[in-house]
PDB file of N, CA and C in Angstrom:
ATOM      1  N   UNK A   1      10.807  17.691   4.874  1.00  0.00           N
ATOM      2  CA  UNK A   1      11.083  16.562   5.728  1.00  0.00           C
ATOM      3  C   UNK A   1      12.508  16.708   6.272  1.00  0.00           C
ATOM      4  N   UNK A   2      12.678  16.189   7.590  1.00  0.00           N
ATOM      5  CA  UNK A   2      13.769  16.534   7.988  1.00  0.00           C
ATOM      6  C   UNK A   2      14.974  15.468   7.910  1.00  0.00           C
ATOM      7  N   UNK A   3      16.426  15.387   8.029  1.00  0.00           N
ATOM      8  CA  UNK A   3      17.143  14.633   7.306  1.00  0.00           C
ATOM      9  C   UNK A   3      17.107  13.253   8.354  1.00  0.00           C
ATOM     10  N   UNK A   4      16.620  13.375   9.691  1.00  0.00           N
ATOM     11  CA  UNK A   4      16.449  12.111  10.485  1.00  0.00           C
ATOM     12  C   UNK A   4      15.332  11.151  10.158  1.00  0.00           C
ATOM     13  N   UNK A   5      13.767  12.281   9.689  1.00  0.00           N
ATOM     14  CA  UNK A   5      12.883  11.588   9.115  1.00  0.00           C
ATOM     15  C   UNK A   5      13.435  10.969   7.526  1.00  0.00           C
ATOM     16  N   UNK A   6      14.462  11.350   6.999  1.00  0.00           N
ATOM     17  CA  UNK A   6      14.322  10.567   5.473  1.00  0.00           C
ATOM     18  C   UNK A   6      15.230   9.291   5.614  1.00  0.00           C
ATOM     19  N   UNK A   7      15.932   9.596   6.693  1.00  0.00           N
ATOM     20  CA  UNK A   7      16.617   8.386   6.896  1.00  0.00           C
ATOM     21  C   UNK A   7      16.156   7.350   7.846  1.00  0.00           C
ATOM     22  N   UNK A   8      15.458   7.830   8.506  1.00  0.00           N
ATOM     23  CA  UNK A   8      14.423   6.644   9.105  1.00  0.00           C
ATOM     24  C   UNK A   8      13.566   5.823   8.149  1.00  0.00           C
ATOM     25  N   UNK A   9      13.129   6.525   7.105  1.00  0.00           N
ATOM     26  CA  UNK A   9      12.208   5.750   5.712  1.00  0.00           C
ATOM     27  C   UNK A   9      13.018   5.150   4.670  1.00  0.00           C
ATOM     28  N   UNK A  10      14.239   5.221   4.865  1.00  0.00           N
ATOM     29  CA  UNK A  10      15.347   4.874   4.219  1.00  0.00           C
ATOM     30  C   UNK A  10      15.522   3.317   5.010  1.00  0.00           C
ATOM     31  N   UNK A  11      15.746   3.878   6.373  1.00  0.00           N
ATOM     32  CA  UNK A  11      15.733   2.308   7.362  1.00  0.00           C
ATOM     33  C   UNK A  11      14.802   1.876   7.076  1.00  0.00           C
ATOM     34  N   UNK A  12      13.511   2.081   6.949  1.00  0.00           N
ATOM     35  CA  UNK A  12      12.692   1.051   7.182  1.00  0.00           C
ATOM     36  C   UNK A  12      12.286   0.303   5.699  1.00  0.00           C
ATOM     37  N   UNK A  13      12.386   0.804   4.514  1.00  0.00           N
ATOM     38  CA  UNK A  13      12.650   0.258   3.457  1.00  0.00           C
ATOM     39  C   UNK A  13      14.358  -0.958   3.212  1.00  0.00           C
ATOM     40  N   UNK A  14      14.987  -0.439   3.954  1.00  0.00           N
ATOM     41  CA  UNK A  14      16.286  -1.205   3.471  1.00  0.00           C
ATOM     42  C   UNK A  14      16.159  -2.594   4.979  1.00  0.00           C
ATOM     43  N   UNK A  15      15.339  -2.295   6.110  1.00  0.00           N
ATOM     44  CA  UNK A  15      14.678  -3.229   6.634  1.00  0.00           C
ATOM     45  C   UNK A  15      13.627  -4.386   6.034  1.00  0.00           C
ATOM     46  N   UNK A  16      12.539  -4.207   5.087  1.00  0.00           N
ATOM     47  CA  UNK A  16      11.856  -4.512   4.242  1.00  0.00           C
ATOM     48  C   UNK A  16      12.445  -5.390   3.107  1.00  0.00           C
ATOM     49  N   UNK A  17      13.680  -5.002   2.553  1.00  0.00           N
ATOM     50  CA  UNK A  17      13.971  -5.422   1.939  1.00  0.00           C
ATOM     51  C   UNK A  17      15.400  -6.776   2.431  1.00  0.00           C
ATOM     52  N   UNK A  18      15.734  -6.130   3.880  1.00  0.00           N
ATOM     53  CA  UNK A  18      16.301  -7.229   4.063  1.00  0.00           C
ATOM     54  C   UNK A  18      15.882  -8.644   4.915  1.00  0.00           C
ATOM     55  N   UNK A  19      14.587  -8.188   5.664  1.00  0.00           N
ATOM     56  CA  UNK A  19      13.788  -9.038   5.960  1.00  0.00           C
ATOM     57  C   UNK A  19      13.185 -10.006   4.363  1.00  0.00           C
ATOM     58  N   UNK A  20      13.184  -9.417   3.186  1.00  0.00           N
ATOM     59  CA  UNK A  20      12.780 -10.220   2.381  1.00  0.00           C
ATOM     60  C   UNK A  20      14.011 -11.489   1.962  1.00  0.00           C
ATOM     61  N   UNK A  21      14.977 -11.171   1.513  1.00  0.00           N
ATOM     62  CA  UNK A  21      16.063 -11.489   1.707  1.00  0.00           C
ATOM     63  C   UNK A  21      16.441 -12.361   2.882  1.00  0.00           C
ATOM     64  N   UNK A  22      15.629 -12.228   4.497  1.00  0.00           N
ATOM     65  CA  UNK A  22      16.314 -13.486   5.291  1.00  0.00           C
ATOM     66  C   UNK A  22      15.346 -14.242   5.009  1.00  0.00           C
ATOM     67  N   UNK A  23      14.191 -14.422   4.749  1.00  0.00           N
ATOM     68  CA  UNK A  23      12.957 -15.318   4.027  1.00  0.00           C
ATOM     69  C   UNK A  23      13.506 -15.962   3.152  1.00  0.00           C
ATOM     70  N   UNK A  24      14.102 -15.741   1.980  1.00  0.00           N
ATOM     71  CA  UNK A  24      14.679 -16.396   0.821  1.00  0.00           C
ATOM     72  C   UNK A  24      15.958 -16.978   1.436  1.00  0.00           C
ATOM     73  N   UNK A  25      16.770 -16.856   2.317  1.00  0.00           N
ATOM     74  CA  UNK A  25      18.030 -17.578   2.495  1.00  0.00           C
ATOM     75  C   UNK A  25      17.520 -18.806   3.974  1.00  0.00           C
ATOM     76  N   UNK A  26      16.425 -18.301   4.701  1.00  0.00           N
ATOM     77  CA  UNK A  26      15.792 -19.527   5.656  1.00  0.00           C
ATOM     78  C   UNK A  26      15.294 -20.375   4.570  1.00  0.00           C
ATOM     79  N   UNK A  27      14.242 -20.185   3.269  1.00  0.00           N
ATOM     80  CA  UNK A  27      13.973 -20.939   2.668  1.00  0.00           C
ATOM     81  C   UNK A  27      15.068 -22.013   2.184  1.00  0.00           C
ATOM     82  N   UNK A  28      15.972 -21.716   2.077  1.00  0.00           N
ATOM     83  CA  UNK A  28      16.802 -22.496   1.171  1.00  0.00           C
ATOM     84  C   UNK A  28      17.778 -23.310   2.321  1.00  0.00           C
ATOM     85  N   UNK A  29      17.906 -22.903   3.768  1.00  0.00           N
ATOM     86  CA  UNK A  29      18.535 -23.332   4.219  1.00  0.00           C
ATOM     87  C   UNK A  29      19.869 -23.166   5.008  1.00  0.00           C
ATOM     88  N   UNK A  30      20.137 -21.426   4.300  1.00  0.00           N
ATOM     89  CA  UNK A  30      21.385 -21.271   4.513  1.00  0.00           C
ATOM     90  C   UNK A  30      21.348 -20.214   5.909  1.00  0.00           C
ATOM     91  N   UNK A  31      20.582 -19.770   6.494  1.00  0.00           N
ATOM     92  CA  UNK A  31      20.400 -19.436   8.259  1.00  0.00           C
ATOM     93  C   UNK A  31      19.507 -20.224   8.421  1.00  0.00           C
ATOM     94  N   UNK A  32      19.545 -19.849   9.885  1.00  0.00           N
ATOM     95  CA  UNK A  32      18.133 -20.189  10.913  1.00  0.00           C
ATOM     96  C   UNK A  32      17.180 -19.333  11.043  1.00  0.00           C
ATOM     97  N   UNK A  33      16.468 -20.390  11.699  1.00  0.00           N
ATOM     98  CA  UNK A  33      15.063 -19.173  12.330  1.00  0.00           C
ATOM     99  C   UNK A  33      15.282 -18.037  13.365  1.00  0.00           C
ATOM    100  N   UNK A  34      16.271 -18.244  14.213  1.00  0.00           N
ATOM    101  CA  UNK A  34      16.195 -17.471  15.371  1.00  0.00           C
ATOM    102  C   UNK A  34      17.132 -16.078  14.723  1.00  0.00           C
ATOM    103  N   UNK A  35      17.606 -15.789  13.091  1.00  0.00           N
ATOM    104  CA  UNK A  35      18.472 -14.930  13.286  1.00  0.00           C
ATOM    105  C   UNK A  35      17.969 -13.566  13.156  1.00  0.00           C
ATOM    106  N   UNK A  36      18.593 -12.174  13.303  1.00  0.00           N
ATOM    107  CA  UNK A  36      18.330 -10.909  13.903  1.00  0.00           C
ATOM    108  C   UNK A  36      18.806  -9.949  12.019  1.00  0.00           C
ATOM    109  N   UNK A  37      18.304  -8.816  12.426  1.00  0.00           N
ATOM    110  CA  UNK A  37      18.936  -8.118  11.238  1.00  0.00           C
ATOM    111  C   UNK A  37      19.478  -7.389  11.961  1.00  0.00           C
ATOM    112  N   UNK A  38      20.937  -6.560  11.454  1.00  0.00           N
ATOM    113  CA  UNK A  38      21.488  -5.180  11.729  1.00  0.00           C
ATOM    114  C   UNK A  38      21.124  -4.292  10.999  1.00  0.00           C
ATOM    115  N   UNK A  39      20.741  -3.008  11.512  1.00  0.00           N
ATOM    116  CA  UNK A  39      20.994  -1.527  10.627  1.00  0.00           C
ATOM    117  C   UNK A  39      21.316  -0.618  11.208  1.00  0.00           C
ATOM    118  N   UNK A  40      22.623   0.107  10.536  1.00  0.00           N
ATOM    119  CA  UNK A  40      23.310   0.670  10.939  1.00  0.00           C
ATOM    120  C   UNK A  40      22.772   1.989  10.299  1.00  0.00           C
ATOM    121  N   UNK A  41      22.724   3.119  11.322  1.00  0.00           N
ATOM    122  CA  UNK A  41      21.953   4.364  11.340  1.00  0.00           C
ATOM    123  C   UNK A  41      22.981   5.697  11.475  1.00  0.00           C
ATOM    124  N   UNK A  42      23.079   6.292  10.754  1.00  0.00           N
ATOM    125  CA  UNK A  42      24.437   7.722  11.353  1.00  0.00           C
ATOM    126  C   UNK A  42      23.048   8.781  12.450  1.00  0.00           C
ATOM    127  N   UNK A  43      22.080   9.072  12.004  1.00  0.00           N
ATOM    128  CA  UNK A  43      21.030  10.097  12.270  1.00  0.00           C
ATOM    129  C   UNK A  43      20.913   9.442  13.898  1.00  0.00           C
ATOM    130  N   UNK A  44      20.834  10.331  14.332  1.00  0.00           N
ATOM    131  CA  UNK A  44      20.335  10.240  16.393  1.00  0.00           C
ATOM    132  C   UNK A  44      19.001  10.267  15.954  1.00  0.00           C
ATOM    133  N   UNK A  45      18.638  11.199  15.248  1.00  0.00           N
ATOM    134  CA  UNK A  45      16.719  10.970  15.246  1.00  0.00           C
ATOM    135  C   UNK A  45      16.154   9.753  14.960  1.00  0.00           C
ATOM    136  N   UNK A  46      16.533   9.735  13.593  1.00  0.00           N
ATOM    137  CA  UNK A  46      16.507   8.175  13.061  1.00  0.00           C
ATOM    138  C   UNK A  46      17.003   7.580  14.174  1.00  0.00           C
ATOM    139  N   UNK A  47      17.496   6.686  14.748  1.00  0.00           N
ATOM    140  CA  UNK A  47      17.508   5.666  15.522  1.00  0.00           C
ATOM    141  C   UNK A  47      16.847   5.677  16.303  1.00  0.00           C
ATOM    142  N   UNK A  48      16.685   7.326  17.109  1.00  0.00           N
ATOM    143  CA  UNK A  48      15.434   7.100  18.302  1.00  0.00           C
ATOM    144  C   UNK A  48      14.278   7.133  17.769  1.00  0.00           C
ATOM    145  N   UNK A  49      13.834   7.015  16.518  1.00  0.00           N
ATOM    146  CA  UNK A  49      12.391   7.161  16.324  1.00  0.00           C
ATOM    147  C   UNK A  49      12.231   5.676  16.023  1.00  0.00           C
ATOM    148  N   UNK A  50      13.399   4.692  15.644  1.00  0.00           N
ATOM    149  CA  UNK A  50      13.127   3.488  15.551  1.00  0.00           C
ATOM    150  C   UNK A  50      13.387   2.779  16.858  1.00  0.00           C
ATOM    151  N   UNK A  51      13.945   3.209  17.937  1.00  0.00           N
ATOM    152  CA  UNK A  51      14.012   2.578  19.519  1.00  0.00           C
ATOM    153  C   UNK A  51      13.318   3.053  20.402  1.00  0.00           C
ATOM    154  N   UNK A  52      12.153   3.758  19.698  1.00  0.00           N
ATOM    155  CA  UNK A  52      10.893   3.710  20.255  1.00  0.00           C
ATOM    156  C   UNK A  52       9.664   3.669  19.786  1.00  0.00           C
ATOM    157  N   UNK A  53       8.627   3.235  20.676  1.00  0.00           N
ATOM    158  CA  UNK A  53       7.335   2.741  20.185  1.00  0.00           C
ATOM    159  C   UNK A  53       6.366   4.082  19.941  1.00  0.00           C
ATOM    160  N   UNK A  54       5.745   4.067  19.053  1.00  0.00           N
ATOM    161  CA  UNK A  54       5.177   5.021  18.633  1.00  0.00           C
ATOM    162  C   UNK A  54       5.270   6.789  18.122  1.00  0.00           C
ATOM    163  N   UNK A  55       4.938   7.785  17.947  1.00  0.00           N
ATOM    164  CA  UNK A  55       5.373   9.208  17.443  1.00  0.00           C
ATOM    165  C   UNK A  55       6.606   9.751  18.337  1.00  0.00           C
ATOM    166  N   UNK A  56       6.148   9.773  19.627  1.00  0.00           N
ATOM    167  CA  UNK A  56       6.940  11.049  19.964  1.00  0.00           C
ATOM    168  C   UNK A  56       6.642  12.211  20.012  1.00  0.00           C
ATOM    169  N   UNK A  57       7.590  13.083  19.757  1.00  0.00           N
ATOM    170  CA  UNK A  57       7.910  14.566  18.903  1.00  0.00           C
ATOM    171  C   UNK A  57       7.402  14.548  17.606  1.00  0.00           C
ATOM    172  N   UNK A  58       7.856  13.444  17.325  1.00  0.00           N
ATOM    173  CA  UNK A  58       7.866  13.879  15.573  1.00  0.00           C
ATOM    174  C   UNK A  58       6.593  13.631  15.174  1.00  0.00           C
ATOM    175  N   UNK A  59       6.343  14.943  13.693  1.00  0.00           N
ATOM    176  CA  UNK A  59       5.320  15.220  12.961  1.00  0.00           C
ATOM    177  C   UNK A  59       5.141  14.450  12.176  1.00  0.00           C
ATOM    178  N   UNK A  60       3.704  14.079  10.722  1.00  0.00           N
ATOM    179  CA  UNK A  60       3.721  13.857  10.150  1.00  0.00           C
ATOM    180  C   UNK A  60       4.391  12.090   9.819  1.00  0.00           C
ATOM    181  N   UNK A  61       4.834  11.815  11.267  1.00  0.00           N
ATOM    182  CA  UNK A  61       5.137  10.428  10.840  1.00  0.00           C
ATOM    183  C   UNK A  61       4.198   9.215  10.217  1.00  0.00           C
ATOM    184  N   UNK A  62       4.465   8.540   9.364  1.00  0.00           N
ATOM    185  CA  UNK A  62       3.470   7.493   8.511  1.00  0.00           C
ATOM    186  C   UNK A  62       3.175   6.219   9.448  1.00  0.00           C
ATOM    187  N   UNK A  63       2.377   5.826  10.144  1.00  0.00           N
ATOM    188  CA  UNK A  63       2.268   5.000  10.484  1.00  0.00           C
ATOM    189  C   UNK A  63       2.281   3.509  10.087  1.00  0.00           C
ATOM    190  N   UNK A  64       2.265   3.522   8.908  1.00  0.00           N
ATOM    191  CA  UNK A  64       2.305   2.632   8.231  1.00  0.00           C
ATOM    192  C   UNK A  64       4.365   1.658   8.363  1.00  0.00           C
ATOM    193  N   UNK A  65       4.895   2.307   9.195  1.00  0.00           N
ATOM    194  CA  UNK A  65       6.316   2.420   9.192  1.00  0.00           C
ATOM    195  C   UNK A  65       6.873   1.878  11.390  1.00  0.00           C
ATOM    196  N   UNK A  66       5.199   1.593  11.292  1.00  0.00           N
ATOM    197  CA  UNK A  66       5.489   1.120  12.854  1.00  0.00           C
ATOM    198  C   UNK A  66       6.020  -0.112  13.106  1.00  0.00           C
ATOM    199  N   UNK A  67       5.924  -0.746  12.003  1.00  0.00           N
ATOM    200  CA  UNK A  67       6.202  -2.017  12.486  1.00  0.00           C
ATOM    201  C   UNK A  67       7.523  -2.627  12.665  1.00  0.00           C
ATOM    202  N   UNK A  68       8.150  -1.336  12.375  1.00  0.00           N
ATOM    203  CA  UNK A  68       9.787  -1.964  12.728  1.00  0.00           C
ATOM    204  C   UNK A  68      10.305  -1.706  13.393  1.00  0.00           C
ATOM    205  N   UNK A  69       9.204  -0.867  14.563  1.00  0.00           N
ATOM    206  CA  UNK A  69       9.734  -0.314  16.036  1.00  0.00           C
ATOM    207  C   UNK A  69       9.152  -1.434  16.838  1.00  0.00           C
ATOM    208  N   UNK A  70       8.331  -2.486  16.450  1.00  0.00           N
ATOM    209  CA  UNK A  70       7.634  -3.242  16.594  1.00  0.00           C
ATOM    210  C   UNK A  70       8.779  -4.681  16.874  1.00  0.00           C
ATOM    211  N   UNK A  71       9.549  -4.719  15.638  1.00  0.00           N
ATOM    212  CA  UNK A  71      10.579  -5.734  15.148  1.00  0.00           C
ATOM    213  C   UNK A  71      12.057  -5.508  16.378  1.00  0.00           C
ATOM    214  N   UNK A  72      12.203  -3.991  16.717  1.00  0.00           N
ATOM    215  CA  UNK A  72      13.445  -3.545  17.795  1.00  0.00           C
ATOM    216  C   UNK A  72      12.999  -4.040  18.868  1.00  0.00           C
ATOM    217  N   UNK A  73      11.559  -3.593  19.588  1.00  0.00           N
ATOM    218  CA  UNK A  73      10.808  -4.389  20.963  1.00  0.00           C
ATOM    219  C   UNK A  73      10.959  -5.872  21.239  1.00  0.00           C
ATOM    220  N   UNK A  74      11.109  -6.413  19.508  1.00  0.00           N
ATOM    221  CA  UNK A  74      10.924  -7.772  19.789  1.00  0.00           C
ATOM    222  C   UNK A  74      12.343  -8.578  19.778  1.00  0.00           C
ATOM    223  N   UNK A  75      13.405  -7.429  19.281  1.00  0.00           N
ATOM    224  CA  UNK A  75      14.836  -8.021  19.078  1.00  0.00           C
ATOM    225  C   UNK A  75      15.107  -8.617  17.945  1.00  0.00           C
ATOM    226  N   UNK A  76      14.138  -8.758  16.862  1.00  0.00           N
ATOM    227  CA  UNK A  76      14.781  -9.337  15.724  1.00  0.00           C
ATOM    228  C   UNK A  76      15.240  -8.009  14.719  1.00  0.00           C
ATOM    229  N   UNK A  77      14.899  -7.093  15.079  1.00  0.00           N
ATOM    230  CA  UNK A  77      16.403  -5.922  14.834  1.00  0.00           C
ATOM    231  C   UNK A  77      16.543  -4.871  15.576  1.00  0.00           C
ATOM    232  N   UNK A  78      18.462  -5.179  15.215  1.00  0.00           N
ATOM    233  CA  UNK A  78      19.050  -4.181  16.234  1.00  0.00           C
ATOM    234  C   UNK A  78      19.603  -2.934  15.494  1.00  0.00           C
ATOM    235  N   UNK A  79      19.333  -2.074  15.796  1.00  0.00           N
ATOM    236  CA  UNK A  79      19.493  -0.673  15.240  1.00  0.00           C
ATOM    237  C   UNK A  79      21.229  -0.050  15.818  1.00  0.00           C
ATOM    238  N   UNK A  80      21.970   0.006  14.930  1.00  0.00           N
ATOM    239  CA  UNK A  80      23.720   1.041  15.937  1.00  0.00           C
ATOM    240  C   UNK A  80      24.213   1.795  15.016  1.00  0.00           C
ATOM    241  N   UNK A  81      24.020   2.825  16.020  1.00  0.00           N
ATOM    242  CA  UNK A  81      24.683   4.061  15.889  1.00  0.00           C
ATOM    243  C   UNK A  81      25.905   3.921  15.050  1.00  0.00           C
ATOM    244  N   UNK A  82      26.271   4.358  13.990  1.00  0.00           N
ATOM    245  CA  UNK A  82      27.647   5.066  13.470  1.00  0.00           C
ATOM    246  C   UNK A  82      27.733   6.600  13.345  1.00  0.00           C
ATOM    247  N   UNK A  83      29.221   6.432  13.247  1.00  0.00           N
ATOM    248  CA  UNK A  83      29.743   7.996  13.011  1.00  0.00           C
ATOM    249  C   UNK A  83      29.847   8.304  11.835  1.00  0.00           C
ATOM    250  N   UNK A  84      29.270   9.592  11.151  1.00  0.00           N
ATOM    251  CA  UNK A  84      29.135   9.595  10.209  1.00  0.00           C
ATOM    252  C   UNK A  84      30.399  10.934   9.591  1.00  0.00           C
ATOM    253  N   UNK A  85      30.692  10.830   8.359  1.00  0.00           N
ATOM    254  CA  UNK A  85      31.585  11.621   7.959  1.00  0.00           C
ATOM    255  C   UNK A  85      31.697  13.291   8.342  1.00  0.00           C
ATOM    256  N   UNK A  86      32.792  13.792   8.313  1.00  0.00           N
ATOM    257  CA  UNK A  86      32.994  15.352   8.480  1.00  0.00           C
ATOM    258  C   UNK A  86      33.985  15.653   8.531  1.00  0.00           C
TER     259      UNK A  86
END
């Protein structure tokens, strides 16, 4: 697997988990409904495979992992670029 694909499954788990997390803090009160998640991505692949809808290029992708290209279309997350160490 290549290091853009592991960090794209990396995003979309640490997406998962922070979408669970804005559920538990709307429950209680402490945001709103209308708010957005950030994830911040170093990989160019990774980000373009999440700022766009469906495969692409890439192989072997899980479909099961669409739905958060699904979540960027719709704006409740925004995916940015960082620079990553060297």
């Amino acid at each position: 697997m290549s290091c853009g694909l592991s960090e794209f499954y990396g995003g979309v788990s640490g997406v998962a988990d922070g979408l669970h997390l804005q559920d538990v803090l709307k429950f209680i009160g402490m945001i709103s409904e209308g708010s957005s998640l950030h994830l911040e991505m170093e990989s160019s692949a990774a980000s373009g495979v999440m700022n766009r809808i469906g495969v692409g290029q890439v192989r072997h992708l899980e479909t099961k992992t669409f739905w958060t290209q699904e979540l960027v279309q719709a704006g409740r997350l925004k995916v940015i670029k960082i620079k990553g160490r060297r």
